[in-house]
C-alpha atoms as a PDB file:
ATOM      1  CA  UNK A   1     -19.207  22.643  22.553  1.00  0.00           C
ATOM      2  CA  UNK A   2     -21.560  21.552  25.074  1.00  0.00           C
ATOM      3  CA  UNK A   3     -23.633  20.116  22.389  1.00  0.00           C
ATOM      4  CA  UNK A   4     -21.047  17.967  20.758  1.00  0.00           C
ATOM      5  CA  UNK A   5     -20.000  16.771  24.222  1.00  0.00           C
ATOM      6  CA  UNK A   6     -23.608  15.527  25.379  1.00  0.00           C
ATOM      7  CA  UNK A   7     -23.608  13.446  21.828  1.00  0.00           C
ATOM      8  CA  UNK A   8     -20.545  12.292  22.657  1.00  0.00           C
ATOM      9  CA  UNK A   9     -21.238  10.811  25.939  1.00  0.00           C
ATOM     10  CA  UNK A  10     -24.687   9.944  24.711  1.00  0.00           C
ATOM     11  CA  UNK A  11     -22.393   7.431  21.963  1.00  0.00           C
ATOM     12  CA  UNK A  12     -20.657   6.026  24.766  1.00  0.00           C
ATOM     13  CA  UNK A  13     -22.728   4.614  26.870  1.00  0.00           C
ATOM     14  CA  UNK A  14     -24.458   3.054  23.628  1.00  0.00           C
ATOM     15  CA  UNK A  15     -21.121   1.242  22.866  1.00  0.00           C
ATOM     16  CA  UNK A  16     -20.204   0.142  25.984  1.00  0.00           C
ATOM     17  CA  UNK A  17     -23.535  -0.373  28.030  1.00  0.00           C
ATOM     18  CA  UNK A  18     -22.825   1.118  31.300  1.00  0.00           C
ATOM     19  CA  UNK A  19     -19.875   3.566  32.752  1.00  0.00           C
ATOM     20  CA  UNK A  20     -19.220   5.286  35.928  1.00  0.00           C
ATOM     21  CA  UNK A  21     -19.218   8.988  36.420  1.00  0.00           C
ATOM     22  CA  UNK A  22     -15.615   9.064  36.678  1.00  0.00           C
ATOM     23  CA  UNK A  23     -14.934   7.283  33.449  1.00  0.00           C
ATOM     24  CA  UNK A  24     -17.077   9.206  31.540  1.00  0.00           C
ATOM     25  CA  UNK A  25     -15.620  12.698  32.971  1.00  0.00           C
ATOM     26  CA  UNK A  26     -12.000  10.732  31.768  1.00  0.00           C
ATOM     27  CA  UNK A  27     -13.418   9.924  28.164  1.00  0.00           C
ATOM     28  CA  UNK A  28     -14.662  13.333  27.729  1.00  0.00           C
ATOM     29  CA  UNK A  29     -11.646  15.099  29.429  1.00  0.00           C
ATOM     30  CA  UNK A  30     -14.106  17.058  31.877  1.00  0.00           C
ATOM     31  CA  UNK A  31     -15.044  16.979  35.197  1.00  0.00           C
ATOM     32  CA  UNK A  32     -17.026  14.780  37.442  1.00  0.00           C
ATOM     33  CA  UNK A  33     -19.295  17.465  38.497  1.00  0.00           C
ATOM     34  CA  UNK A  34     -19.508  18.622  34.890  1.00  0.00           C
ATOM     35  CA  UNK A  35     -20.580  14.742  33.524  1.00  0.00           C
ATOM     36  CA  UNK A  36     -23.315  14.886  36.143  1.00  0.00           C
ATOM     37  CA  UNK A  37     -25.225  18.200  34.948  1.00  0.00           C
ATOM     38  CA  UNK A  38     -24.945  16.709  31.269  1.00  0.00           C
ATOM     39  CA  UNK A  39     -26.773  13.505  32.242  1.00  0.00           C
ATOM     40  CA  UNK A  40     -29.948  15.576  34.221  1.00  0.00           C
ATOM     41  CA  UNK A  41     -30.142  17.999  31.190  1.00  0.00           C
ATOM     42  CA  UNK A  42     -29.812  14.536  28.957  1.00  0.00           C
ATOM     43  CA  UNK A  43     -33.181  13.327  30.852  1.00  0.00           C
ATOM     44  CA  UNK A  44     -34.550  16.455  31.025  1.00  0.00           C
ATOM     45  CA  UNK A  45     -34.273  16.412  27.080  1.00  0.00           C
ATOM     46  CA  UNK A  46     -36.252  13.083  27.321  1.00  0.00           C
ATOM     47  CA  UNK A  47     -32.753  10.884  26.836  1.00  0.00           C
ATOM     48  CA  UNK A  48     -33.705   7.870  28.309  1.00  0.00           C
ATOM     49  CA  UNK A  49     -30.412   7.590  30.831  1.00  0.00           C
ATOM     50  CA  UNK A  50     -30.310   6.191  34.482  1.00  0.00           C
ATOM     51  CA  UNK A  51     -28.317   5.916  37.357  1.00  0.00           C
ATOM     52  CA  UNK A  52     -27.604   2.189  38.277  1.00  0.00           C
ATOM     53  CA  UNK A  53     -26.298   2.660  42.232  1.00  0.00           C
ATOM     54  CA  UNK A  54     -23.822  -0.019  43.959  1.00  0.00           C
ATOM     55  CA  UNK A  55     -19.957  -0.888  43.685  1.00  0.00           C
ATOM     56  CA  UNK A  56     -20.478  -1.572  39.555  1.00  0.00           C
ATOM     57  CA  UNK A  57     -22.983   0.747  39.133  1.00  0.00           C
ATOM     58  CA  UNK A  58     -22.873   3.628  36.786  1.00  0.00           C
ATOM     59  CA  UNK A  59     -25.187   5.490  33.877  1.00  0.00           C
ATOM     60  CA  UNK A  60     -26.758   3.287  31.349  1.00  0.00           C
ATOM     61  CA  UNK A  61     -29.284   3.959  28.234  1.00  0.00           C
ATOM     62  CA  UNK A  62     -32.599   2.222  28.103  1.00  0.00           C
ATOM     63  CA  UNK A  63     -32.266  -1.523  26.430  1.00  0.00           C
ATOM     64  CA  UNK A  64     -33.432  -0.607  22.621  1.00  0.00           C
ATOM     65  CA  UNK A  65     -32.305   3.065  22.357  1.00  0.00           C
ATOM     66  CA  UNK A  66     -30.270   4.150  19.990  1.00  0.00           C
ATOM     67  CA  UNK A  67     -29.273   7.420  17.946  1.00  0.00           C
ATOM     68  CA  UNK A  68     -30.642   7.592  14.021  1.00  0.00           C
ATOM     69  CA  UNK A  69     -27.447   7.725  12.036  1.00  0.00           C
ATOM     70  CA  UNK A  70     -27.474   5.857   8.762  1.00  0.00           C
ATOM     71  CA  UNK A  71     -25.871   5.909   5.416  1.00  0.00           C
ATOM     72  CA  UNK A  72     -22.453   3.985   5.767  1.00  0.00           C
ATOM     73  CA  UNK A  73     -21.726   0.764   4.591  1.00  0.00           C
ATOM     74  CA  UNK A  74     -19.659  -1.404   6.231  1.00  0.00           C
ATOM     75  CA  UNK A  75     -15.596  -0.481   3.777  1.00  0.00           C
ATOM     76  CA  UNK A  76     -16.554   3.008   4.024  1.00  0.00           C
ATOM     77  CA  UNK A  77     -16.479   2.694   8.107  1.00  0.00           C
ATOM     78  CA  UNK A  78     -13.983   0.554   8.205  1.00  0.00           C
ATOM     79  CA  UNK A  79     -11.529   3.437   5.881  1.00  0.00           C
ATOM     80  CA  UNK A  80     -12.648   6.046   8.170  1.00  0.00           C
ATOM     81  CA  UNK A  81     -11.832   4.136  11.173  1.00  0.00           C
ATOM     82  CA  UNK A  82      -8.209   3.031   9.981  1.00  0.00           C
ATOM     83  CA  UNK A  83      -8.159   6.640   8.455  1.00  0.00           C
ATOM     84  CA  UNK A  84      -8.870   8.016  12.112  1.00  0.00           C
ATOM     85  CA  UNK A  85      -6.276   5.343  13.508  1.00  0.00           C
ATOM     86  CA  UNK A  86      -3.270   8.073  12.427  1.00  0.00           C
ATOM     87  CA  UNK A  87      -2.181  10.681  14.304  1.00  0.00           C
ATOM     88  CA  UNK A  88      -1.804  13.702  12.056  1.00  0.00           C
ATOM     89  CA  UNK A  89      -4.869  14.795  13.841  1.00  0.00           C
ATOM     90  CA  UNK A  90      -2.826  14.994  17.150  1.00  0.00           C
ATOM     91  CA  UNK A  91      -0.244  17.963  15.386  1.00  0.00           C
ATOM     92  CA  UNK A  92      -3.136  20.089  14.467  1.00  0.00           C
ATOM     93  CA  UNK A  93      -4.580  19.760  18.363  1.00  0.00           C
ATOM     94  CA  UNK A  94      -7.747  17.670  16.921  1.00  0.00           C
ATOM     95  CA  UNK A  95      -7.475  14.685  19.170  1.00  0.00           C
ATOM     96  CA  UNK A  96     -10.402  15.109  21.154  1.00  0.00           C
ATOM     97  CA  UNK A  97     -12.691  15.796  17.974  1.00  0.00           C
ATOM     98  CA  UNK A  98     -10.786  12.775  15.983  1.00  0.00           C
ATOM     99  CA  UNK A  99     -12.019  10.668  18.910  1.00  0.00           C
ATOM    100  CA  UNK A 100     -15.254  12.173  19.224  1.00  0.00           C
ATOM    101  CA  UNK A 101     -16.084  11.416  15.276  1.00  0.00           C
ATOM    102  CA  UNK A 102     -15.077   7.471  15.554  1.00  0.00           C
ATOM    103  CA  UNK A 103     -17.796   7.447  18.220  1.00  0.00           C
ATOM    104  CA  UNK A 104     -20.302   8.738  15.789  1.00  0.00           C
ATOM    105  CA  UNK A 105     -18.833   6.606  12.446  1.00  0.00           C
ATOM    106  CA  UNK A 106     -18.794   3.158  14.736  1.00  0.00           C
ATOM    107  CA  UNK A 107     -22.561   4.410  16.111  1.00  0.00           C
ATOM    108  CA  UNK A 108     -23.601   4.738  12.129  1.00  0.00           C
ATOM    109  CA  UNK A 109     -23.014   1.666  11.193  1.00  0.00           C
ATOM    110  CA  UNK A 110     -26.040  -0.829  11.048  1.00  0.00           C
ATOM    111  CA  UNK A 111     -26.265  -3.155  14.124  1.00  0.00           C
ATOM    112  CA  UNK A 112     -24.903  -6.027  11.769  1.00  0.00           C
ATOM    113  CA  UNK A 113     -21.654  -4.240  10.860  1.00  0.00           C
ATOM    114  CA  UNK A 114     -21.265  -2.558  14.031  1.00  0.00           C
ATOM    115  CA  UNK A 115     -19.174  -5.093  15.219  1.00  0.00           C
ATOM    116  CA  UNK A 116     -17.452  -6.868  12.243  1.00  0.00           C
ATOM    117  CA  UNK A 117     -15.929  -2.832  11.105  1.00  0.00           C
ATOM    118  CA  UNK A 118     -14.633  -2.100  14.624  1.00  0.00           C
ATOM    119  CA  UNK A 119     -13.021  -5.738  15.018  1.00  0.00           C
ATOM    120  CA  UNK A 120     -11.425  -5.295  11.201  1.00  0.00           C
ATOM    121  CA  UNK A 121     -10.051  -1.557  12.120  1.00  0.00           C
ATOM    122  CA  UNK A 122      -8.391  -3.607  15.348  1.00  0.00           C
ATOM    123  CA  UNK A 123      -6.507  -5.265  12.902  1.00  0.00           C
ATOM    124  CA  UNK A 124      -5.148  -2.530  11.366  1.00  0.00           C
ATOM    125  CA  UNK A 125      -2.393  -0.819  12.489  1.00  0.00           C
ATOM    126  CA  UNK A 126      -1.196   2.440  10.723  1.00  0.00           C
ATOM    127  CA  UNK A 127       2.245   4.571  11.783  1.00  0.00           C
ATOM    128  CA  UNK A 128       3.045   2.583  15.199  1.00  0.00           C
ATOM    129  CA  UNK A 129       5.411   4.909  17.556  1.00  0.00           C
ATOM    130  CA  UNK A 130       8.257   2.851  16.852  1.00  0.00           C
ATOM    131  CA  UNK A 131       9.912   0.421  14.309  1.00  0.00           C
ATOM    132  CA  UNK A 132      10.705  -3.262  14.300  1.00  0.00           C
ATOM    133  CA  UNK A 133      14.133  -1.836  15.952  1.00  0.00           C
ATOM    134  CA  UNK A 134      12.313  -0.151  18.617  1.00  0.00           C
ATOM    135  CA  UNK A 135      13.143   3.862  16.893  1.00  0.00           C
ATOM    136  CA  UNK A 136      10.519   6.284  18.474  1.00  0.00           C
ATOM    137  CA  UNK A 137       8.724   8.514  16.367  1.00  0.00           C
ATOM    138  CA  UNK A 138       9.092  11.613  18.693  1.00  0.00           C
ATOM    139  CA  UNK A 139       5.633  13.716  18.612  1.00  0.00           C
ATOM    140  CA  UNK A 140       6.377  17.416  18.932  1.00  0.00           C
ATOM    141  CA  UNK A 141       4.221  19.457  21.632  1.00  0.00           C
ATOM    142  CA  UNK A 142       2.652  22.858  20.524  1.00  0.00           C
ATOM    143  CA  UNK A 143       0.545  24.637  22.609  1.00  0.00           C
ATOM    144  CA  UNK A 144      -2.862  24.668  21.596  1.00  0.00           C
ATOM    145  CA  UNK A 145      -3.153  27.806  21.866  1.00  0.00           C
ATOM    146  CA  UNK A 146      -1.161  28.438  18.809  1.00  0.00           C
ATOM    147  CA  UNK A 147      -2.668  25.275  17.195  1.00  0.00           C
ATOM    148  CA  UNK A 148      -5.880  26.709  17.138  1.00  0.00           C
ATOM    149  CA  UNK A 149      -4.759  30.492  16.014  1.00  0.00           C
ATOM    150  CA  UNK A 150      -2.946  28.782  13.162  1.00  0.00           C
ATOM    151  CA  UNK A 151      -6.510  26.752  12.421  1.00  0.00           C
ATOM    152  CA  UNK A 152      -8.524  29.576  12.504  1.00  0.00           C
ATOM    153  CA  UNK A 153      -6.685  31.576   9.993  1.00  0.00           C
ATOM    154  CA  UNK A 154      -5.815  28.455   7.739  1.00  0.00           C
ATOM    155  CA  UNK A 155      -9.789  27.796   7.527  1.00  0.00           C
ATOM    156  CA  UNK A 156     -11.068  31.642   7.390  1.00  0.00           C
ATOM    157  CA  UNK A 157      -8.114  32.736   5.032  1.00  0.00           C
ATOM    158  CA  UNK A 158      -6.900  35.536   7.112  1.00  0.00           C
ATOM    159  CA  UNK A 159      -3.008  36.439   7.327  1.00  0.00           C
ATOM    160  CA  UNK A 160      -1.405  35.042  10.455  1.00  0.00           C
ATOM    161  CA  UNK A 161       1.135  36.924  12.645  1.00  0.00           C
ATOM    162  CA  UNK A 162       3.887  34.330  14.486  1.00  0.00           C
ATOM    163  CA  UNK A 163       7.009  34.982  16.463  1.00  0.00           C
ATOM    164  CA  UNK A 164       8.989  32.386  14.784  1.00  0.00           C
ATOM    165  CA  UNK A 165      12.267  30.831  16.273  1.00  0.00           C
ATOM    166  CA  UNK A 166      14.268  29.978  12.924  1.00  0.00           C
ATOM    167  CA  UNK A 167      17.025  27.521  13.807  1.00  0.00           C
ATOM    168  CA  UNK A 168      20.039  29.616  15.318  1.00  0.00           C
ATOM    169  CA  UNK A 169      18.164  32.760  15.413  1.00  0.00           C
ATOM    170  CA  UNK A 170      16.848  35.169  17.096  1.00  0.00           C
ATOM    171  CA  UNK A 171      13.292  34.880  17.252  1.00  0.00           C
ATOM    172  CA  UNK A 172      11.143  37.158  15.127  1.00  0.00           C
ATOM    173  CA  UNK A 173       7.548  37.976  13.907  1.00  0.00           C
ATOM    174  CA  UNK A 174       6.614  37.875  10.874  1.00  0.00           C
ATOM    175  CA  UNK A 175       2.864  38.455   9.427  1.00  0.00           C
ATOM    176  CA  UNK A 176       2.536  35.365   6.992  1.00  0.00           C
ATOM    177  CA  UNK A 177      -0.012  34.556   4.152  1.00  0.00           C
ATOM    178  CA  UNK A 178      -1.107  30.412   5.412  1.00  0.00           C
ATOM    179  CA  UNK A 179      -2.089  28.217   2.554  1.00  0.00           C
ATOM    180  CA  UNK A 180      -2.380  24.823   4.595  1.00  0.00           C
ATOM    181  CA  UNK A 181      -1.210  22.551   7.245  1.00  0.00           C
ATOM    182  CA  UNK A 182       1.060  19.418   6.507  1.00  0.00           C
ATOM    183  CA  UNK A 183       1.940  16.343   9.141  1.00  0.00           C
ATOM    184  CA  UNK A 184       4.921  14.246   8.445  1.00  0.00           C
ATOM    185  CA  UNK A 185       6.348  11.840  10.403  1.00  0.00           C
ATOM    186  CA  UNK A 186       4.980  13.473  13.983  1.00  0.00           C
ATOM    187  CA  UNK A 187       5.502  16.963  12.845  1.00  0.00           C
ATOM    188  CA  UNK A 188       3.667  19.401  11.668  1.00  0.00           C
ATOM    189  CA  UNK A 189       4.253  22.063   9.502  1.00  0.00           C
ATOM    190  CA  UNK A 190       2.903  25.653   8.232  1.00  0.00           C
ATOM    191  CA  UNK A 191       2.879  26.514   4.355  1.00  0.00           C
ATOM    192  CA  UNK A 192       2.352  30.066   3.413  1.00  0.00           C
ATOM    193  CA  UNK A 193       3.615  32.783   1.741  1.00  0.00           C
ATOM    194  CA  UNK A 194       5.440  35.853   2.701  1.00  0.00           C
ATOM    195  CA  UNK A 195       5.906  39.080   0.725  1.00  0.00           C
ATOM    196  CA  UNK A 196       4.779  36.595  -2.228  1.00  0.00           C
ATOM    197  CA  UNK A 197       7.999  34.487  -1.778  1.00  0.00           C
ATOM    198  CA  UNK A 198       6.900  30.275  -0.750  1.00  0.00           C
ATOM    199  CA  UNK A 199       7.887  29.784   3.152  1.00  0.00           C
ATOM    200  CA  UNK A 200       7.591  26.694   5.653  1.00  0.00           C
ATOM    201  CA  UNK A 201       7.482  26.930   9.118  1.00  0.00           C
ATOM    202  CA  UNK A 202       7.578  24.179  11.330  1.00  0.00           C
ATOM    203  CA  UNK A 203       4.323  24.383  14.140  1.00  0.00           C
ATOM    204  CA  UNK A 204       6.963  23.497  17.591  1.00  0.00           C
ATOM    205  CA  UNK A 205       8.849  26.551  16.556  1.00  0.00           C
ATOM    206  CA  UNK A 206       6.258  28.912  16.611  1.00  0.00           C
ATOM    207  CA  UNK A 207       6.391  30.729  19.755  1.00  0.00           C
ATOM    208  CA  UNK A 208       2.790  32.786  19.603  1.00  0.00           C
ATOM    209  CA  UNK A 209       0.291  32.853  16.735  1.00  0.00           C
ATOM    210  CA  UNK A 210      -2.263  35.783  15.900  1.00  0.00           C
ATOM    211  CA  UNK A 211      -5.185  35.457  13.262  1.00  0.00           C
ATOM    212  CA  UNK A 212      -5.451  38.766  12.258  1.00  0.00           C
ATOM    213  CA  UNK A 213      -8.641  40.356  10.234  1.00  0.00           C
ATOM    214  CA  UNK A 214      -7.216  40.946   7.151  1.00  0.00           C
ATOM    215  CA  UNK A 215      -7.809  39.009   3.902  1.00  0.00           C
ATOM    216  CA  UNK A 216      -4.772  36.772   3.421  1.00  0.00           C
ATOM    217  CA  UNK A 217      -3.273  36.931  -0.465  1.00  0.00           C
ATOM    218  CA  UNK A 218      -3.561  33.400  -1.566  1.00  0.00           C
ATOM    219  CA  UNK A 219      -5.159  31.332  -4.499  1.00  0.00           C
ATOM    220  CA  UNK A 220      -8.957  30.045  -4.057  1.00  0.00           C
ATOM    221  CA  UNK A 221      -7.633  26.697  -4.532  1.00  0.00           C
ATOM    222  CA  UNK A 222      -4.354  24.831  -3.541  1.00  0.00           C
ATOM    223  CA  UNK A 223      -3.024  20.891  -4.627  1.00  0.00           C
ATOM    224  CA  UNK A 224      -0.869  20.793  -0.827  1.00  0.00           C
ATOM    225  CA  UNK A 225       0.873  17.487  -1.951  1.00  0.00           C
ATOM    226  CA  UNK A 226       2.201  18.975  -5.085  1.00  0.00           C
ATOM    227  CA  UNK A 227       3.097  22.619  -3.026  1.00  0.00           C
ATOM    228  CA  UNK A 228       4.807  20.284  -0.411  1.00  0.00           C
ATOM    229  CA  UNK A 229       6.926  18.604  -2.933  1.00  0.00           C
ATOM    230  CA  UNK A 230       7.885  21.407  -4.766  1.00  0.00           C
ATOM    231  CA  UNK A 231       8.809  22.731  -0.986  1.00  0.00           C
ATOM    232  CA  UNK A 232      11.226  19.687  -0.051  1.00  0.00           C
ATOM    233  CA  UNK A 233      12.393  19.968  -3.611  1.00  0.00           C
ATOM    234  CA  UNK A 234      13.414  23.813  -2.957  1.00  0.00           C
ATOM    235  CA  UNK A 235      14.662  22.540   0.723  1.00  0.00           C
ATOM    236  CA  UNK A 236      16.908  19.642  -0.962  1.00  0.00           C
ATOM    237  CA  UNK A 237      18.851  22.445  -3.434  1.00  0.00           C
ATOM    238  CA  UNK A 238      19.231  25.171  -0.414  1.00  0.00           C
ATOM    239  CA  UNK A 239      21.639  25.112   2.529  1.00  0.00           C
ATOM    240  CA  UNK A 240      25.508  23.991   3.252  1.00  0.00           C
ATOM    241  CA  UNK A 241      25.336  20.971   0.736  1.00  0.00           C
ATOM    242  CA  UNK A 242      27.941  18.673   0.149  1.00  0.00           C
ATOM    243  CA  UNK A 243      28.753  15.692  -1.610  1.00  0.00           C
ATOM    244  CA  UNK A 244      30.715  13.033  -0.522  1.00  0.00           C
ATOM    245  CA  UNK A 245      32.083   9.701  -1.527  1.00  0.00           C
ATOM    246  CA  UNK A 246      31.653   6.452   0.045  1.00  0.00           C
ATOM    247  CA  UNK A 247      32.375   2.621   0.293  1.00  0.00           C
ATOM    248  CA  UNK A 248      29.712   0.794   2.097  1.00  0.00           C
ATOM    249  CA  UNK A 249      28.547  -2.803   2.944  1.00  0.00           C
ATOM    250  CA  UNK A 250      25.437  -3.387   0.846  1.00  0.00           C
ATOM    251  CA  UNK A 251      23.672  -4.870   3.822  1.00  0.00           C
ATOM    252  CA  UNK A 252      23.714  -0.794   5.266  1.00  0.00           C
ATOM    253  CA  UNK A 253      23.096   1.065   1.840  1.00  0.00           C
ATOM    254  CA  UNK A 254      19.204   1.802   2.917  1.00  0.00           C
ATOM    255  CA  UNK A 255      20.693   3.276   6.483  1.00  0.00           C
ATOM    256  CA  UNK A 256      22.913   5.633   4.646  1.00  0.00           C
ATOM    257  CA  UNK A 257      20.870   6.948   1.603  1.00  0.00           C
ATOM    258  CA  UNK A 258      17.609   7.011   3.535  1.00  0.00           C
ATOM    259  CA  UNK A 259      18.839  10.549   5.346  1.00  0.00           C
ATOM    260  CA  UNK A 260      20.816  11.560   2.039  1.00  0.00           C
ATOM    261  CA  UNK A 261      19.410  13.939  -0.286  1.00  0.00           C
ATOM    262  CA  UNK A 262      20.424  12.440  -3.823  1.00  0.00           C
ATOM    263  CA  UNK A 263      22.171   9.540  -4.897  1.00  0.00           C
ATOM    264  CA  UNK A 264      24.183  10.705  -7.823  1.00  0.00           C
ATOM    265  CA  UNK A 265      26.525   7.728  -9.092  1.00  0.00           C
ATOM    266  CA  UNK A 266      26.096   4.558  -7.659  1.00  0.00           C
ATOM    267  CA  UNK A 267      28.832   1.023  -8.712  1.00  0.00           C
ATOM    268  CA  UNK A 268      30.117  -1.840  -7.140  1.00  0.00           C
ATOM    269  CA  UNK A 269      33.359  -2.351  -6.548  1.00  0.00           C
ATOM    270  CA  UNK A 270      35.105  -6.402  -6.917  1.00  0.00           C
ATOM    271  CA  UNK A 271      34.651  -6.877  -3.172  1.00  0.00           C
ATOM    272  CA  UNK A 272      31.275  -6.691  -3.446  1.00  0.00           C
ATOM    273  CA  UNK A 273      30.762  -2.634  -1.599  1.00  0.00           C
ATOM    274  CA  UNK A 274      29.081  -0.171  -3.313  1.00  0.00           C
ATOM    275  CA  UNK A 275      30.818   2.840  -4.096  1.00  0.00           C
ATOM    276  CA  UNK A 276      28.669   6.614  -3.618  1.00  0.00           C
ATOM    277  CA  UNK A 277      28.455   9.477  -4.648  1.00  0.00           C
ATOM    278  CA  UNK A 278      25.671  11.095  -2.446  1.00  0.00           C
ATOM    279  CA  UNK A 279      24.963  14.602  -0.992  1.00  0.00           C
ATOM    280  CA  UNK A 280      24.045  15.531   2.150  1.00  0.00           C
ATOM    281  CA  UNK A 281      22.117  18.494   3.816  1.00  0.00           C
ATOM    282  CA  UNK A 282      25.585  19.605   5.215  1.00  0.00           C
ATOM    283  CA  UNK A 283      28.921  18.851   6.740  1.00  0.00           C
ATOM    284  CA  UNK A 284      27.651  17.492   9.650  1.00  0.00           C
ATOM    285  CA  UNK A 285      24.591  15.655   8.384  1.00  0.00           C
ATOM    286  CA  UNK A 286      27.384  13.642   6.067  1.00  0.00           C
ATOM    287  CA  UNK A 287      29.350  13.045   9.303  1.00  0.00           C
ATOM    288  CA  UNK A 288      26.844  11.596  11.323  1.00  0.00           C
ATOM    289  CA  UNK A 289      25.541   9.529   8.391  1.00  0.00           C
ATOM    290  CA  UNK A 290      28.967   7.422   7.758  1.00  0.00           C
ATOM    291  CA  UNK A 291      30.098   7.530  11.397  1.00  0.00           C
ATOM    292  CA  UNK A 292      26.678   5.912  12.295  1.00  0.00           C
ATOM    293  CA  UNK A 293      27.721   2.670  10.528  1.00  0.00           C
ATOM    294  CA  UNK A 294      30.899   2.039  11.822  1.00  0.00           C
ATOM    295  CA  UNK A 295      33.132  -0.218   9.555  1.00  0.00           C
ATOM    296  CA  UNK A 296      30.480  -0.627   7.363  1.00  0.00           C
ATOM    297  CA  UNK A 297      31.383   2.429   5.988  1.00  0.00           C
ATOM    298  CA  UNK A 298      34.494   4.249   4.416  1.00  0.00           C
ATOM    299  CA  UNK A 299      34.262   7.827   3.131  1.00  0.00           C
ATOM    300  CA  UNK A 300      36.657   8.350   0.123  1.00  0.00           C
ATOM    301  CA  UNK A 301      36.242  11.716  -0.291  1.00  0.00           C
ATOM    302  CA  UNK A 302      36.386  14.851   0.378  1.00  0.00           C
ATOM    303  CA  UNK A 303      39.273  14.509   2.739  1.00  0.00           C
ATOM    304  CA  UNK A 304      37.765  16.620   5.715  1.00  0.00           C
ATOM    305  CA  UNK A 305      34.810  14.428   5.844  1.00  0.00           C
ATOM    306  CA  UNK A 306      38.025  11.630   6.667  1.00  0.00           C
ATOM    307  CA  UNK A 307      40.288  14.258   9.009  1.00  0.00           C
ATOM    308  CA  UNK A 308      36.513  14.914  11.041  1.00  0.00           C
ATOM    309  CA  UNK A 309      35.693  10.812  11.116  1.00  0.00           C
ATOM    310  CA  UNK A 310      39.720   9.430  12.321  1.00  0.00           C
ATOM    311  CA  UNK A 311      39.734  12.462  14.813  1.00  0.00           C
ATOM    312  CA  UNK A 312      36.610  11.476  16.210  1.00  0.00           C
ATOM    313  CA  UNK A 313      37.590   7.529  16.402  1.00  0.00           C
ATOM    314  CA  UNK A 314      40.982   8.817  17.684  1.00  0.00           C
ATOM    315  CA  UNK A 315      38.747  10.694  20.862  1.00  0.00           C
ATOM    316  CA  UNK A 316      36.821   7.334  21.322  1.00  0.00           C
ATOM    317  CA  UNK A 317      39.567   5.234  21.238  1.00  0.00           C
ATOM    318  CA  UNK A 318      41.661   7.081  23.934  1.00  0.00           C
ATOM    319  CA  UNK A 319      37.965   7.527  26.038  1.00  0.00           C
ATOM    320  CA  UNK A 320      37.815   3.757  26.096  1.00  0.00           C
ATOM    321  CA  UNK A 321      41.990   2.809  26.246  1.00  0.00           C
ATOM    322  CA  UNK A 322      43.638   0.965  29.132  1.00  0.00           C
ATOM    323  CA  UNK A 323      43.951   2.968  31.836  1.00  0.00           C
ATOM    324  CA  UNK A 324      47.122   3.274  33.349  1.00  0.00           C
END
C-alpha cells in the first residue's frame, strides 16, 4: 500500500508542479504527518523532491524529472480516461485506486499528448448525477468492509457467507457461490449461486460479508452480460405481476413504459392516445406509474387499478378543498 501511495504522490506533483503538505495528505486521503515521512523516504530513495518554504510554498520535483512509463498512444488514453470518468468503480469501493490509475495513464502519455488526452477526456462527460430534469441518480453506501470481503472472494473464487436483508424479511445468512459483480445505474449487485439455483443480491443489503476458505462451485469462465440478462429476464417473469390497460398522451408514452416490464399490444385510438396493454412488476408499481402522469393518463382496466387511482384523487382533492 505504501508503495502505491509514494507513486501516487510522486505523479502528482509531476502534473501539477508544486502542492502543499496539506493538499497532498487530501489527494491521498492520509495524514499530514503521514505525507511528510513519504517525501524524506522519497529523497532518501534518491527522488529528487524539495521543500519550497513561504505562504505558496510546498513540495516540488526537480525541473526535467519524470517517471519512465511508455507504451500508450494518445485514443487509447483518452478511452481509459473517459472509461475511468464512470463511477461503477465507486460501488465496488475502488475509488481511491480508480483515481490513483488516471494519475499513472495521464503520466504515460508522451509529453506531446499529455495535454491534448486530458483536455479531450474534459470534454467528455459519461453518467452525470442527474438528468436534463434535474433526477438524481442516488449512489447507494456499503461499507467497505463488506465491499472488500465480497472482492476478495469474487477474485480468489472462494464461497462467501452474507447476512442478507431480503426486502420484507427477516435478515438471514446464507453461504453463497459469487460468480461476479455488476453496477447499474449507482447500484451494485452480487451474482452467484446457491445450492446450484442462479441468485442476485443487491451489495446495500448485505449486512456483513465473510470470504470463507473453501473452493466456491462455479464455472472457470463466465459471459456476466449474458448471466445478467438472463437474470433480469428471470426477474421480469417472477413476482406479483399484473397487466393493465391504459390511454395515454403520446407526448408521456416513454415516462410510462420506461418502468414497465413489457409492452404487449400497443394502437392508437381516433383522438390521437395510445391505447396499452403493459405489465408491471406489481399492483403498486402499476399505480404509481399512471398516477405519476396525471391526466395524461387513463387506466381502462383492471378496475382496481381505477377504484385505487379515484380513491386516491378523492384523498387529494378533499386535502386541498376550501376550507370551511
Amino acid at each position: 500500500m505504501r508503495a502505491d501511495r509514494l507513486v501516487s504522490l510522486v505523479l502528482l506533483l509531476r502534473q501539477h508542479g508544486r502542492l502543499s503538505a496539506a493538499t497532498l495528505a487530501r489527494e491521498l486521503e492520509v495524514s499530514t504527518r503521514t505525507v511528510l515521512r513519504d517525501i524524506e523516504a522519497l529523497s532518501a530513495a534518491g527522488v529528487p523532491v524539495y521543500a519550497e518554504r513561504g505562504r505558496h510554498g510546498g513540495f516540488a520535483l526537480l525541473p526535467g524529472f519524470r517517471t519512465e512509463l511508455t507504451g500508450l498512444n494518445h485514443d487509447e488514453a483518452l478511452a481509459l480516461l473517459v472509461a475511468g470518468s464512470r463511477r461503477g468503480a465507486q460501488a465496488f469501493g475502488l475509488g481511491s485506486a480508480l483515481a490513483s490509475a488516471m494519475l499513472k495513464v495521464v503520466d504515460a502519455l508522451p509529453e506531446s499528448y499529455r495535454d491534448t488526452a486530458a483536455g479531450a477526456a474534459q470534454r467528455l462527460l459519461v453518467d452525470p448525477e442527474t438528468d436534463l430534469l434535474s433526477r438524481r441518480l442516488v449512489a447507494e453506501e456499503v461499507p467497505d468492509t463488506i465491499v472488500a470481503a465480497v472482492l476478495r472472494a469474487v477474485f480468489a473464487g472462494h464461497k462467501l457467507r452474507i447476512h442478507y436483508a431480503a426486502v420484507d424479511r427477516t435478515p438471514k445468512w446464507r453461504t453463497v457461490d459469487p460468480i461476479g459483480l455488476v453496477t447499474v445505474r449507482e447500484q451494485g449487485y452480487l451474482l452467484a449461486t446457491r445450492s446450484g439455483a442462479d441468485r442476485t443480491y443487491r451489495l446495500s443489503r448485505i449486512l456483513a460479508a465473510e470470504e470463507l476458505a473453501e473452493p466456491a462451485q462455479r464455472p472457470d469462465r463466465v459471459d456476466l452480460d449474458r448471466a445478467w440478462q438472463e437474470r433480469s429476464r428471470q426477474f421480469r417473469t417472477g413476482g406479483d405481476q399484473v397487466t393493465v390497460q391504459v390511454r395515454v398522451d403520446p407526448a408521456r408514452r416513454e415516462e410510462l413504459v420506461g418502468t414497465a416490464l413489457a409492452v404487449l399490444v400497443e394502437e392508437a385510438d381516433a383522438d390521437g392516445r395510445l391505447r396499452l396493454e403493459v405489465t408491471f412488476q406489481d399492483p403498486r408499481h402499476a399505480e404509481w406509474a399512471v398516477w405519476q402522469l396525471g391526466t395524461n393518463a387513463e387506466a381502462l382496466a383492471p378496475q382496481w387499478l381505477r377504484d385505487s387511482l379515484r380513491d386516491r384523487a378523492a384523498a387529494i382533492a378533499t386535502c386541498y378543498g376550501v376550507s370551511s
